[in-house]
PDB file of N, CA and C in Angstrom:
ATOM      1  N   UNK A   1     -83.127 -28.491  81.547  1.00  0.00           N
ATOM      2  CA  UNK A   1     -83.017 -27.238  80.862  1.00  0.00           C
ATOM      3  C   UNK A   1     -82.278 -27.459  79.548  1.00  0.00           C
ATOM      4  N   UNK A   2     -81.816 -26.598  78.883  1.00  0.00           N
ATOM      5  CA  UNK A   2     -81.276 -26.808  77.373  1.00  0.00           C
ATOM      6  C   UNK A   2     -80.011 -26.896  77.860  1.00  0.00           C
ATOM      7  N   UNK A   3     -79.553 -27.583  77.068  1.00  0.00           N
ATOM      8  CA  UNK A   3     -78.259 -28.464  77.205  1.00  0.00           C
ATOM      9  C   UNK A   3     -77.304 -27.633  77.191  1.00  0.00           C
ATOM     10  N   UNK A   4     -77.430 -26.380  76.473  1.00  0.00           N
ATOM     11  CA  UNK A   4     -76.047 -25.376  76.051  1.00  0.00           C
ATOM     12  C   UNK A   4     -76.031 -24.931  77.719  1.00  0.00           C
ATOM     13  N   UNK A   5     -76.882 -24.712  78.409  1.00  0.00           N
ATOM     14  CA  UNK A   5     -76.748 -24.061  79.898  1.00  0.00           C
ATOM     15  C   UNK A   5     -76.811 -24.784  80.909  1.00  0.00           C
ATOM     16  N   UNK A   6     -77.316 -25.956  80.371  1.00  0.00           N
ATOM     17  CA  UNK A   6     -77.408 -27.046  81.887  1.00  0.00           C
ATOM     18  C   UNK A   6     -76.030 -27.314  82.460  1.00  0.00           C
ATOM     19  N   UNK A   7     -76.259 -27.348  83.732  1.00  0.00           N
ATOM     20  CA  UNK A   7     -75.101 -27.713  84.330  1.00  0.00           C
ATOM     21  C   UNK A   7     -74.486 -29.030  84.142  1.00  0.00           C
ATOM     22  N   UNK A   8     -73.321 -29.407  84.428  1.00  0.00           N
ATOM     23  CA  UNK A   8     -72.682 -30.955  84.621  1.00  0.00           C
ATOM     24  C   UNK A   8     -73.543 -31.282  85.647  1.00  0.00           C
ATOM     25  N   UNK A   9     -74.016 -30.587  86.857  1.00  0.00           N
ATOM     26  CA  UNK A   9     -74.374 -31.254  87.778  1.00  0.00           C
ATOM     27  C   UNK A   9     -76.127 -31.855  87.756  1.00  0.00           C
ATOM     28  N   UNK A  10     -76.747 -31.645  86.799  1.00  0.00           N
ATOM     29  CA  UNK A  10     -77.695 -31.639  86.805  1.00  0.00           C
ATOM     30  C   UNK A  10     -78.216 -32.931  86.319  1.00  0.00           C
ATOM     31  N   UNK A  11     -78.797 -33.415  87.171  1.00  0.00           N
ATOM     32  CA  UNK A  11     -79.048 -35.564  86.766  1.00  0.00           C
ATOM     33  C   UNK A  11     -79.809 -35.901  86.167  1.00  0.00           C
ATOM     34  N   UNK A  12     -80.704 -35.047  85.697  1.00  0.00           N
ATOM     35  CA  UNK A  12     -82.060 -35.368  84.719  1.00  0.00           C
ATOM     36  C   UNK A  12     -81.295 -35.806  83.721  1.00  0.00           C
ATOM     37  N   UNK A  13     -81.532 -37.084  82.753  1.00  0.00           N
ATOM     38  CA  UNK A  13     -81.326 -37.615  81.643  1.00  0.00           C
ATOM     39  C   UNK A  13     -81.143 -36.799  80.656  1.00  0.00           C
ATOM     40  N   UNK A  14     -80.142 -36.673  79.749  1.00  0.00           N
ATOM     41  CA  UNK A  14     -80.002 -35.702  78.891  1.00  0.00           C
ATOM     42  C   UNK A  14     -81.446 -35.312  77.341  1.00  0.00           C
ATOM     43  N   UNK A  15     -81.807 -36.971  77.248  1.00  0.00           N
ATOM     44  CA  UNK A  15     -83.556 -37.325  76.095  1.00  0.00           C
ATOM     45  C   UNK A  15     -84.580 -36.371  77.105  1.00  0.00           C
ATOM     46  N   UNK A  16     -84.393 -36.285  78.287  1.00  0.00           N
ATOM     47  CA  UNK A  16     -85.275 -35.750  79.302  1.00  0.00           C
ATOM     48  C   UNK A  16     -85.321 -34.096  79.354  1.00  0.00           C
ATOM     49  N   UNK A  17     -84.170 -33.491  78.829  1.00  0.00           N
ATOM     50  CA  UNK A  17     -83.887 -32.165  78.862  1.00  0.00           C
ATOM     51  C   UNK A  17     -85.231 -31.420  78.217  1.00  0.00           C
ATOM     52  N   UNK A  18     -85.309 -31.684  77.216  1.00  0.00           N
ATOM     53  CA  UNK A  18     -85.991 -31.068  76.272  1.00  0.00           C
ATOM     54  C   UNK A  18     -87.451 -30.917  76.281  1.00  0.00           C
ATOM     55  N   UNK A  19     -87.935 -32.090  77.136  1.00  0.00           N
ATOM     56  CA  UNK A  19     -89.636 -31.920  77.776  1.00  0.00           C
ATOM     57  C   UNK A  19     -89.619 -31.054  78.980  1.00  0.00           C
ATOM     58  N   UNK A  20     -88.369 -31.233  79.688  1.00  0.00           N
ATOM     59  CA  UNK A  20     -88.473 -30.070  80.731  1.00  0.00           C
ATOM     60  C   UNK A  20     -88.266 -28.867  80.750  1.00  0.00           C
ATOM     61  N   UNK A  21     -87.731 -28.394  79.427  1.00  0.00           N
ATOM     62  CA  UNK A  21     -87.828 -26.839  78.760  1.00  0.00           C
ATOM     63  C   UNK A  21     -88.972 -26.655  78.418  1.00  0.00           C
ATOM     64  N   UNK A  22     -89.676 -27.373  77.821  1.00  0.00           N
ATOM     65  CA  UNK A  22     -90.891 -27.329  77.356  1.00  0.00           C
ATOM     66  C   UNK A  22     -91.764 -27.172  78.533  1.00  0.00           C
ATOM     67  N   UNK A  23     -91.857 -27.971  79.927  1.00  0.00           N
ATOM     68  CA  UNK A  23     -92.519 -27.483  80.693  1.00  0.00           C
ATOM     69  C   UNK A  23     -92.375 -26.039  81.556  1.00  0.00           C
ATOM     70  N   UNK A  24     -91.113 -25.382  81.604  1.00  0.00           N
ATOM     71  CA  UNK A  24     -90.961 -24.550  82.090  1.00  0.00           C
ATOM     72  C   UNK A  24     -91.594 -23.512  80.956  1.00  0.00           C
ATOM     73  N   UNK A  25     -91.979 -23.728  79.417  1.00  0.00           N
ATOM     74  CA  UNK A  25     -91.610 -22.887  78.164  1.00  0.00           C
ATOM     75  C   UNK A  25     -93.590 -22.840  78.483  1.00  0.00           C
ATOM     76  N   UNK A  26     -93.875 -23.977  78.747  1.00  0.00           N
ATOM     77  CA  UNK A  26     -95.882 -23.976  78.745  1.00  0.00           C
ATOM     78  C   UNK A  26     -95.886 -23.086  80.127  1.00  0.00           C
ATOM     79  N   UNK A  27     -95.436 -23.222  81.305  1.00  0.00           N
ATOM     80  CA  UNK A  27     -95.620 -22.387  82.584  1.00  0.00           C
ATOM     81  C   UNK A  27     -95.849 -20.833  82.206  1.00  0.00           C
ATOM     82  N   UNK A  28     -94.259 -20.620  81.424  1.00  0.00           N
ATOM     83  CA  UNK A  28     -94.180 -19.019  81.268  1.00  0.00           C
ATOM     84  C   UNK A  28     -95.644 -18.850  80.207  1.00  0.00           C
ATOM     85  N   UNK A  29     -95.402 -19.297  79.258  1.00  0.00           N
ATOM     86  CA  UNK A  29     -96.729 -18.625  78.303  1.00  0.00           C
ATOM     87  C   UNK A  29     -98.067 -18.646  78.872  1.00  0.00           C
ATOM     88  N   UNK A  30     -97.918 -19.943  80.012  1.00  0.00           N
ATOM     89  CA  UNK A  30    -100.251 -19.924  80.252  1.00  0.00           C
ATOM     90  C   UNK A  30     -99.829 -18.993  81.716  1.00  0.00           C
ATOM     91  N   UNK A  31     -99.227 -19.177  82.241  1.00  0.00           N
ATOM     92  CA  UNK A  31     -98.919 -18.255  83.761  1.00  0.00           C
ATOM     93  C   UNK A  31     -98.653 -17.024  83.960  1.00  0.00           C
ATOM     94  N   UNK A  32     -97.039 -16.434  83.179  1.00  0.00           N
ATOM     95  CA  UNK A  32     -96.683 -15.282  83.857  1.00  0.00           C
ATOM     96  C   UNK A  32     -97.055 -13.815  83.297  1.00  0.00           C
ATOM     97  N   UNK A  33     -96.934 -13.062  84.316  1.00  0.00           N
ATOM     98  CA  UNK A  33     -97.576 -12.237  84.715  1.00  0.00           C
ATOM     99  C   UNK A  33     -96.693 -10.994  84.231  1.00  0.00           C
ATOM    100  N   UNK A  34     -95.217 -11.522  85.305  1.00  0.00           N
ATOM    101  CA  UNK A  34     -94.271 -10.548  85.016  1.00  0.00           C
ATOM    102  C   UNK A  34     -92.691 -10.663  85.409  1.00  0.00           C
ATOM    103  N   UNK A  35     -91.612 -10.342  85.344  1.00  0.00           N
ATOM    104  CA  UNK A  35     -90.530 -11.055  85.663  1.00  0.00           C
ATOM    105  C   UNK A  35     -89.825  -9.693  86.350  1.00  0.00           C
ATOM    106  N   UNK A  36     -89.225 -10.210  87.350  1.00  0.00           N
ATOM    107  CA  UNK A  36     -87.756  -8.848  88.069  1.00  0.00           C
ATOM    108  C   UNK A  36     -86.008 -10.253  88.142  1.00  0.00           C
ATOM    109  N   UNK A  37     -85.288  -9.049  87.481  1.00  0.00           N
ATOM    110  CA  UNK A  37     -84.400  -9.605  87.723  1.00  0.00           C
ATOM    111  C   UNK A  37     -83.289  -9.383  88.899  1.00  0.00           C
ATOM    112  N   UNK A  38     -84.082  -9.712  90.301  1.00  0.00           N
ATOM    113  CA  UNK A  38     -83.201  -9.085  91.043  1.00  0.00           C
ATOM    114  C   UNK A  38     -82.176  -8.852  91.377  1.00  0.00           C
ATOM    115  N   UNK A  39     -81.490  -9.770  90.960  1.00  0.00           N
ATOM    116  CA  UNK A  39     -79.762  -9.608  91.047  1.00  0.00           C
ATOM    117  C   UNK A  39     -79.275 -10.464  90.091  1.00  0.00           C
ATOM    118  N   UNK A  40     -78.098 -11.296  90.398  1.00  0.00           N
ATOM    119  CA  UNK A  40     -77.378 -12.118  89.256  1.00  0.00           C
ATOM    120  C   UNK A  40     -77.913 -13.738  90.002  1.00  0.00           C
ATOM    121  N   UNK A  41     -78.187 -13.795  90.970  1.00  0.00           N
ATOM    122  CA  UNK A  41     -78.528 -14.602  91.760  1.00  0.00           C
ATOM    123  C   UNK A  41     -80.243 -15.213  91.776  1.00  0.00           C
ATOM    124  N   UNK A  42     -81.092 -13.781  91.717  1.00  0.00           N
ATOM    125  CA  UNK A  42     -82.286 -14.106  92.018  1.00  0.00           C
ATOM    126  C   UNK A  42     -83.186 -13.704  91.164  1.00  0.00           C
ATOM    127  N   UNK A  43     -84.363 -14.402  90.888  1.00  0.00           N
ATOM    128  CA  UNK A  43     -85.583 -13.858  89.648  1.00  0.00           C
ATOM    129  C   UNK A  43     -86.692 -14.282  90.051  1.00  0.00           C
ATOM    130  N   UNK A  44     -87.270 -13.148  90.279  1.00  0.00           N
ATOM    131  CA  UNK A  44     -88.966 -12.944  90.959  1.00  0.00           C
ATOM    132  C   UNK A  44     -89.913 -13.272  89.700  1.00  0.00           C
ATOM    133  N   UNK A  45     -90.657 -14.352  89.789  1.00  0.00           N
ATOM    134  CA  UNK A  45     -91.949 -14.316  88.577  1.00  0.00           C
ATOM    135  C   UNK A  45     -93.450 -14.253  88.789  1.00  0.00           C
ATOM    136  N   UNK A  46     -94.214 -13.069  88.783  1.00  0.00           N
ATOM    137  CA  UNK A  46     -95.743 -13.617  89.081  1.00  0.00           C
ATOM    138  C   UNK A  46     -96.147 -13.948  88.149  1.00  0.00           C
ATOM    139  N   UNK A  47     -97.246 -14.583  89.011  1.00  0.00           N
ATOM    140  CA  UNK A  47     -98.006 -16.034  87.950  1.00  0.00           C
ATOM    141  C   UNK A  47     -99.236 -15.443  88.289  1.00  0.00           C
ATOM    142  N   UNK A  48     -99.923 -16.170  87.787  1.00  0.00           N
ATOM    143  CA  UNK A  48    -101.417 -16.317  87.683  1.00  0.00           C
ATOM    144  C   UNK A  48    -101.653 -16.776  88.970  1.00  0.00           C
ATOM    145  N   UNK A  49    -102.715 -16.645  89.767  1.00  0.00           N
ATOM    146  CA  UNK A  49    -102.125 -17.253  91.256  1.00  0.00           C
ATOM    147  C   UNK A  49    -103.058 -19.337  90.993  1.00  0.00           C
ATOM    148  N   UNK A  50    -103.618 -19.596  89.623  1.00  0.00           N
ATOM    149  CA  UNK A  50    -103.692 -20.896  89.892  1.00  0.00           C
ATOM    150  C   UNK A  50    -102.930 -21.625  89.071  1.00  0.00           C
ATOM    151  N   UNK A  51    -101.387 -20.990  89.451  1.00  0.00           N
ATOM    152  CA  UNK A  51    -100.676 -21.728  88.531  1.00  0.00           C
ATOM    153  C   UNK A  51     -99.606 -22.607  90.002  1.00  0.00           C
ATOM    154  N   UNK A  52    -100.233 -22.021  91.110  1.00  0.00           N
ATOM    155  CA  UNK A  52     -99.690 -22.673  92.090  1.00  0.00           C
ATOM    156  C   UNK A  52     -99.098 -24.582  92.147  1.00  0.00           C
ATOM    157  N   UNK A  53    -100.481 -25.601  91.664  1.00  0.00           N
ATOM    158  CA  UNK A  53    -100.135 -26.363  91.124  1.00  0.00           C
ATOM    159  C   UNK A  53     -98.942 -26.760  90.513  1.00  0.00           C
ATOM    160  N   UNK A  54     -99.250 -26.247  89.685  1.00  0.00           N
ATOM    161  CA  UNK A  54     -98.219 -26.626  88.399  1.00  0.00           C
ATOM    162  C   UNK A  54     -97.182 -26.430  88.751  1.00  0.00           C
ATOM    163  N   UNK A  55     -96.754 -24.913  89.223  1.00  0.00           N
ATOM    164  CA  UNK A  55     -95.724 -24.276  90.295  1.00  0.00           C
ATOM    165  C   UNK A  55     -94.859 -25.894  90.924  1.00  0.00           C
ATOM    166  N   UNK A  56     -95.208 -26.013  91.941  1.00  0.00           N
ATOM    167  CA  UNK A  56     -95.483 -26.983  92.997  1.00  0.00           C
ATOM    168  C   UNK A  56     -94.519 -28.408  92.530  1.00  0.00           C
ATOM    169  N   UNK A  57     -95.611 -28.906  91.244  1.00  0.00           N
ATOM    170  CA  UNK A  57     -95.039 -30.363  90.766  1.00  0.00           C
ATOM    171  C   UNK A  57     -93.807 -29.476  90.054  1.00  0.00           C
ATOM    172  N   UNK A  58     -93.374 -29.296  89.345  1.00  0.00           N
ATOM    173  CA  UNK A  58     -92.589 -28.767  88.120  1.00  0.00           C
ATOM    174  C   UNK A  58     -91.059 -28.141  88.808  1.00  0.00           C
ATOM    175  N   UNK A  59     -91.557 -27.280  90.208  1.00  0.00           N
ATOM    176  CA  UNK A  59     -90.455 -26.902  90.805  1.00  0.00           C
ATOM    177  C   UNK A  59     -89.716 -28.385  91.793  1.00  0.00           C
ATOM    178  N   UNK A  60     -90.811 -29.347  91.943  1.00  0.00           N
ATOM    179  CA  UNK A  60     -90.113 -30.309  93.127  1.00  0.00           C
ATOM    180  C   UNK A  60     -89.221 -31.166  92.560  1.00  0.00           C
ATOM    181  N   UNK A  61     -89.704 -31.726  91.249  1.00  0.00           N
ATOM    182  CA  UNK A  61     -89.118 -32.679  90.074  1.00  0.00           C
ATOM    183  C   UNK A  61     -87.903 -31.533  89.554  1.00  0.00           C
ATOM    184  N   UNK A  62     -88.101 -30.091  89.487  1.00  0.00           N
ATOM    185  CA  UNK A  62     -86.309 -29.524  88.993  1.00  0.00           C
ATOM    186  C   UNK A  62     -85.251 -29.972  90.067  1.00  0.00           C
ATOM    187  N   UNK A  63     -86.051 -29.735  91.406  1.00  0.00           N
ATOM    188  CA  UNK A  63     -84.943 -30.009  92.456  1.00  0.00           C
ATOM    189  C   UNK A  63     -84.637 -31.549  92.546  1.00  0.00           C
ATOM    190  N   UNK A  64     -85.215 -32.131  91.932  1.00  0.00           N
ATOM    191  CA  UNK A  64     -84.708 -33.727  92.164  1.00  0.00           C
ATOM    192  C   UNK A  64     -83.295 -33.469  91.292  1.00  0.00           C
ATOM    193  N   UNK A  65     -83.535 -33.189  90.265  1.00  0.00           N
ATOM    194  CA  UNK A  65     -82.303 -33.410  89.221  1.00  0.00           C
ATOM    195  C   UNK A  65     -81.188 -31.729  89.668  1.00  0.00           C
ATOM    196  N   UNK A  66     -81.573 -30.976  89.981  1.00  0.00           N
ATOM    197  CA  UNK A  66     -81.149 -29.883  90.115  1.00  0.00           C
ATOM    198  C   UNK A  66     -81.054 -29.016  91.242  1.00  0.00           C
ATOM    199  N   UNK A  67     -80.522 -29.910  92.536  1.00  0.00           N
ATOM    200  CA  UNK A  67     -80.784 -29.001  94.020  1.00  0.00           C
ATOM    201  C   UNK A  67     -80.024 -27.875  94.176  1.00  0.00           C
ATOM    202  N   UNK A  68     -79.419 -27.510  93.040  1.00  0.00           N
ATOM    203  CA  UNK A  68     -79.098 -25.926  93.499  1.00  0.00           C
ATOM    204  C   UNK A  68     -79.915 -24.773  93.517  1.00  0.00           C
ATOM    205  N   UNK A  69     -80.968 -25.256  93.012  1.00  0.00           N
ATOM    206  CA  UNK A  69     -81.886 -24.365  92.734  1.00  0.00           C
ATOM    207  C   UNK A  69     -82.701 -23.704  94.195  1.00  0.00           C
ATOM    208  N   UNK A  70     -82.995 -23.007  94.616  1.00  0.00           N
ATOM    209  CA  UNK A  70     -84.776 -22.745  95.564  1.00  0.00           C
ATOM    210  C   UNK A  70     -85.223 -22.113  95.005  1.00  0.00           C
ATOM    211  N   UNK A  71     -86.520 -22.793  95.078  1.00  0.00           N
ATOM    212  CA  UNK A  71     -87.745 -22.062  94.521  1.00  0.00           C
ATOM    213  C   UNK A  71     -88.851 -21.736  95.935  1.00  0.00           C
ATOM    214  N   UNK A  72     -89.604 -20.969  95.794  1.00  0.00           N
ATOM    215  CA  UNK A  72     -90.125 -20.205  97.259  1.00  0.00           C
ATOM    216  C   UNK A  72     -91.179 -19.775  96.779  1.00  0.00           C
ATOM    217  N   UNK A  73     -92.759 -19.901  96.934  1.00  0.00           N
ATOM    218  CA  UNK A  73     -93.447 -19.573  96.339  1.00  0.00           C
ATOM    219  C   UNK A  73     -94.492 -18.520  97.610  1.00  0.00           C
ATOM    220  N   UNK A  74     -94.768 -17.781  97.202  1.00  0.00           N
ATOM    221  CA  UNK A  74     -95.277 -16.402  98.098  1.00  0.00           C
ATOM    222  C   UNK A  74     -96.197 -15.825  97.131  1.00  0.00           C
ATOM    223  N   UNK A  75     -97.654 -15.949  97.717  1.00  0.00           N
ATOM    224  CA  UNK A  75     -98.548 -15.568  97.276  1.00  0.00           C
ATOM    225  C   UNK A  75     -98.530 -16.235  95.583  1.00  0.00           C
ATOM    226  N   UNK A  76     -98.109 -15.182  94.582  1.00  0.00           N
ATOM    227  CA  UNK A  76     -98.885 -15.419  93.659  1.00  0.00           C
ATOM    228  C   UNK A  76     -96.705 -15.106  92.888  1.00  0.00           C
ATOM    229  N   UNK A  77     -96.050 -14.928  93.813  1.00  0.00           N
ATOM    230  CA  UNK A  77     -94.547 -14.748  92.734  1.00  0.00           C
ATOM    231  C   UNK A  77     -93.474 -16.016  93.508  1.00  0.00           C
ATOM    232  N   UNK A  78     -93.284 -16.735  92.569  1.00  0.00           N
ATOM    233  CA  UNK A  78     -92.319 -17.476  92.356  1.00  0.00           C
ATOM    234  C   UNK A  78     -90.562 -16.931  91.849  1.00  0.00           C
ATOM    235  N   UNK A  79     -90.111 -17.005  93.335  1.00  0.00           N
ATOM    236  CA  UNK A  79     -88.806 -16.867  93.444  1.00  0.00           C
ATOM    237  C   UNK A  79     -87.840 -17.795  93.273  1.00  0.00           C
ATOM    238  N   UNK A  80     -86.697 -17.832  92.481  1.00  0.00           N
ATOM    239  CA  UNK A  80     -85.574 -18.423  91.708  1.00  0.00           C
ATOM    240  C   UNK A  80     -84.561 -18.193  92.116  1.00  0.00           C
ATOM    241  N   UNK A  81     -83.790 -18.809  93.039  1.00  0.00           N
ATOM    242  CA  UNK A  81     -82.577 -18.026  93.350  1.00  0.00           C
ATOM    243  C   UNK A  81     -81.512 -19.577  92.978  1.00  0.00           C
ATOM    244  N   UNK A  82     -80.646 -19.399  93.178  1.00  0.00           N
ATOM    245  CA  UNK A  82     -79.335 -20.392  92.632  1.00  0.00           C
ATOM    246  C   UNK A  82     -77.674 -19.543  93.141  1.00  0.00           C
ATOM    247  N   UNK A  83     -77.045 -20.973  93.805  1.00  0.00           N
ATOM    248  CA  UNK A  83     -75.585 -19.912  94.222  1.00  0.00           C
ATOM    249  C   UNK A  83     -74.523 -19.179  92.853  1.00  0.00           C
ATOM    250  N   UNK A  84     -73.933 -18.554  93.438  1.00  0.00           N
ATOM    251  CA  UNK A  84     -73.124 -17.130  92.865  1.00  0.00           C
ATOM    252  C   UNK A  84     -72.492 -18.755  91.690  1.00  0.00           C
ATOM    253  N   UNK A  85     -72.344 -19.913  91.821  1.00  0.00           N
ATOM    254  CA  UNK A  85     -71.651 -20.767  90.377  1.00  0.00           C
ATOM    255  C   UNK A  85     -72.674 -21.170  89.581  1.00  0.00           C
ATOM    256  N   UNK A  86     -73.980 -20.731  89.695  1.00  0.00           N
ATOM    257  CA  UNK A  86     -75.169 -21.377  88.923  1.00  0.00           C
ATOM    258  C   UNK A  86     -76.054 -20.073  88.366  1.00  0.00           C
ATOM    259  N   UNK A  87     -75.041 -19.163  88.127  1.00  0.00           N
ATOM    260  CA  UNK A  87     -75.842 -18.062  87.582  1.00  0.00           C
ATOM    261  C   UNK A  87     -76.257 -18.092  86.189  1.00  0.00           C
ATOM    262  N   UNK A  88     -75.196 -18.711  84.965  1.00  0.00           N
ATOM    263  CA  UNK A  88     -75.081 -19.004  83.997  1.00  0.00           C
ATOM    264  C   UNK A  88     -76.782 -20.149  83.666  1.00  0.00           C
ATOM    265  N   UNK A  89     -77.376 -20.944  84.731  1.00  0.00           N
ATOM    266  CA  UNK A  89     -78.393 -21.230  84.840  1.00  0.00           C
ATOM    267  C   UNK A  89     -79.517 -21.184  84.584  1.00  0.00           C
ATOM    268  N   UNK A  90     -79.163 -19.765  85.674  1.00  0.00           N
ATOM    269  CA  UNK A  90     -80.580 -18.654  85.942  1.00  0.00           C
ATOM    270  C   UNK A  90     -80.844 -17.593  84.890  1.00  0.00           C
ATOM    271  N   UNK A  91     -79.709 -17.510  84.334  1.00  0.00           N
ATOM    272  CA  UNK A  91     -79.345 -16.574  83.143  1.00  0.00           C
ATOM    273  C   UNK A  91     -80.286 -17.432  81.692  1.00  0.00           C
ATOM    274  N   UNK A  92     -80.167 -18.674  81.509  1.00  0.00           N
ATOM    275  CA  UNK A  92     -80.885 -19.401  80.711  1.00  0.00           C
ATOM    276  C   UNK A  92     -81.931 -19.494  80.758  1.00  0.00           C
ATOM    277  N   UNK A  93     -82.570 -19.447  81.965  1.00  0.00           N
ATOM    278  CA  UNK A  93     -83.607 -19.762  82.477  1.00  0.00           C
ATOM    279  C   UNK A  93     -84.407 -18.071  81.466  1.00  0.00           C
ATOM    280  N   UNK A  94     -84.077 -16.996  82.095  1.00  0.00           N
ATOM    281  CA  UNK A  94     -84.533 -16.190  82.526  1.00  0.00           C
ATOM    282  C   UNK A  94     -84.686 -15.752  80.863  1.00  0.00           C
ATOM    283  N   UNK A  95     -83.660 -16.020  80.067  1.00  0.00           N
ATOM    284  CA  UNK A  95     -83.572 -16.036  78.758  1.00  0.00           C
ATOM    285  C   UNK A  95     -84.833 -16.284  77.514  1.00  0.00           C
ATOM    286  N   UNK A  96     -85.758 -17.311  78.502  1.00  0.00           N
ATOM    287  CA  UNK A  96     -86.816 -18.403  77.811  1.00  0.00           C
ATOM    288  C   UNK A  96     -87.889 -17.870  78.197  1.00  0.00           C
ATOM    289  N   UNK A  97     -88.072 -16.579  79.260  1.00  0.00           N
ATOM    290  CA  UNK A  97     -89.426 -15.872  79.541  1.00  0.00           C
ATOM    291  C   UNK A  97     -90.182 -15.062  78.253  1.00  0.00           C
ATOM    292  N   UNK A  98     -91.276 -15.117  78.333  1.00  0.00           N
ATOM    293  CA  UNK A  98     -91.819 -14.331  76.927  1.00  0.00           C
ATOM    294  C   UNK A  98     -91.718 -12.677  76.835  1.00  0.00           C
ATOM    295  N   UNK A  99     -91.094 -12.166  75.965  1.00  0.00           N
ATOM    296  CA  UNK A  99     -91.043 -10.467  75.841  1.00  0.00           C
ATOM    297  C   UNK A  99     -91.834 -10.446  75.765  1.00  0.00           C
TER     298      UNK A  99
END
């Protein structure tokens, strides 16, 4: 994720950050649908439902570098949740969706 919000804990290579914004930055623009911010904790996104794929690889490779994360995919909305110290995160995250 971008460096101003990434966590210390997060092991992805720092040269590495910036293609993986970019993949989360191509998801939101060809995929979503629509965003809820359910709490400070959690963020509901529907997708396109054949963005499952992409979904899939993109969420397994965040959790390598980033296991605070779950991602939960149900039907066609991709759920984001992260604990009550990784909100600042989700907050970045959620920041990079398209108005």
């Amino acid at each position: 994720m971008d460096e101003i919000w990434a966590p210390e804990t997060c092991t992805l290579p720092t040269a590495e950050r910036p293609f993986r914004v970019a993949e989360f930055d191509d998801l939101f623009s060809t995929y979503l649908q629509g965003a809820v911010r359910v709490d400070p904790q959690t963020l509901d996104l529907t997708l396109d439902a054949d963005a499952r794929t992409t979904v899939e690889d993109l969420t397994a490779r965040e959790n390598e570098c980033c296991s605070f994360f779950t991602f939960t995919m149900t039907g066609t909305t991709l759920r984001i949740t992260v604990p009550p110290t990784q909100t600042a995160v989700l907050d970045g995250l959620s920041e990079r969706l398209p108005r």
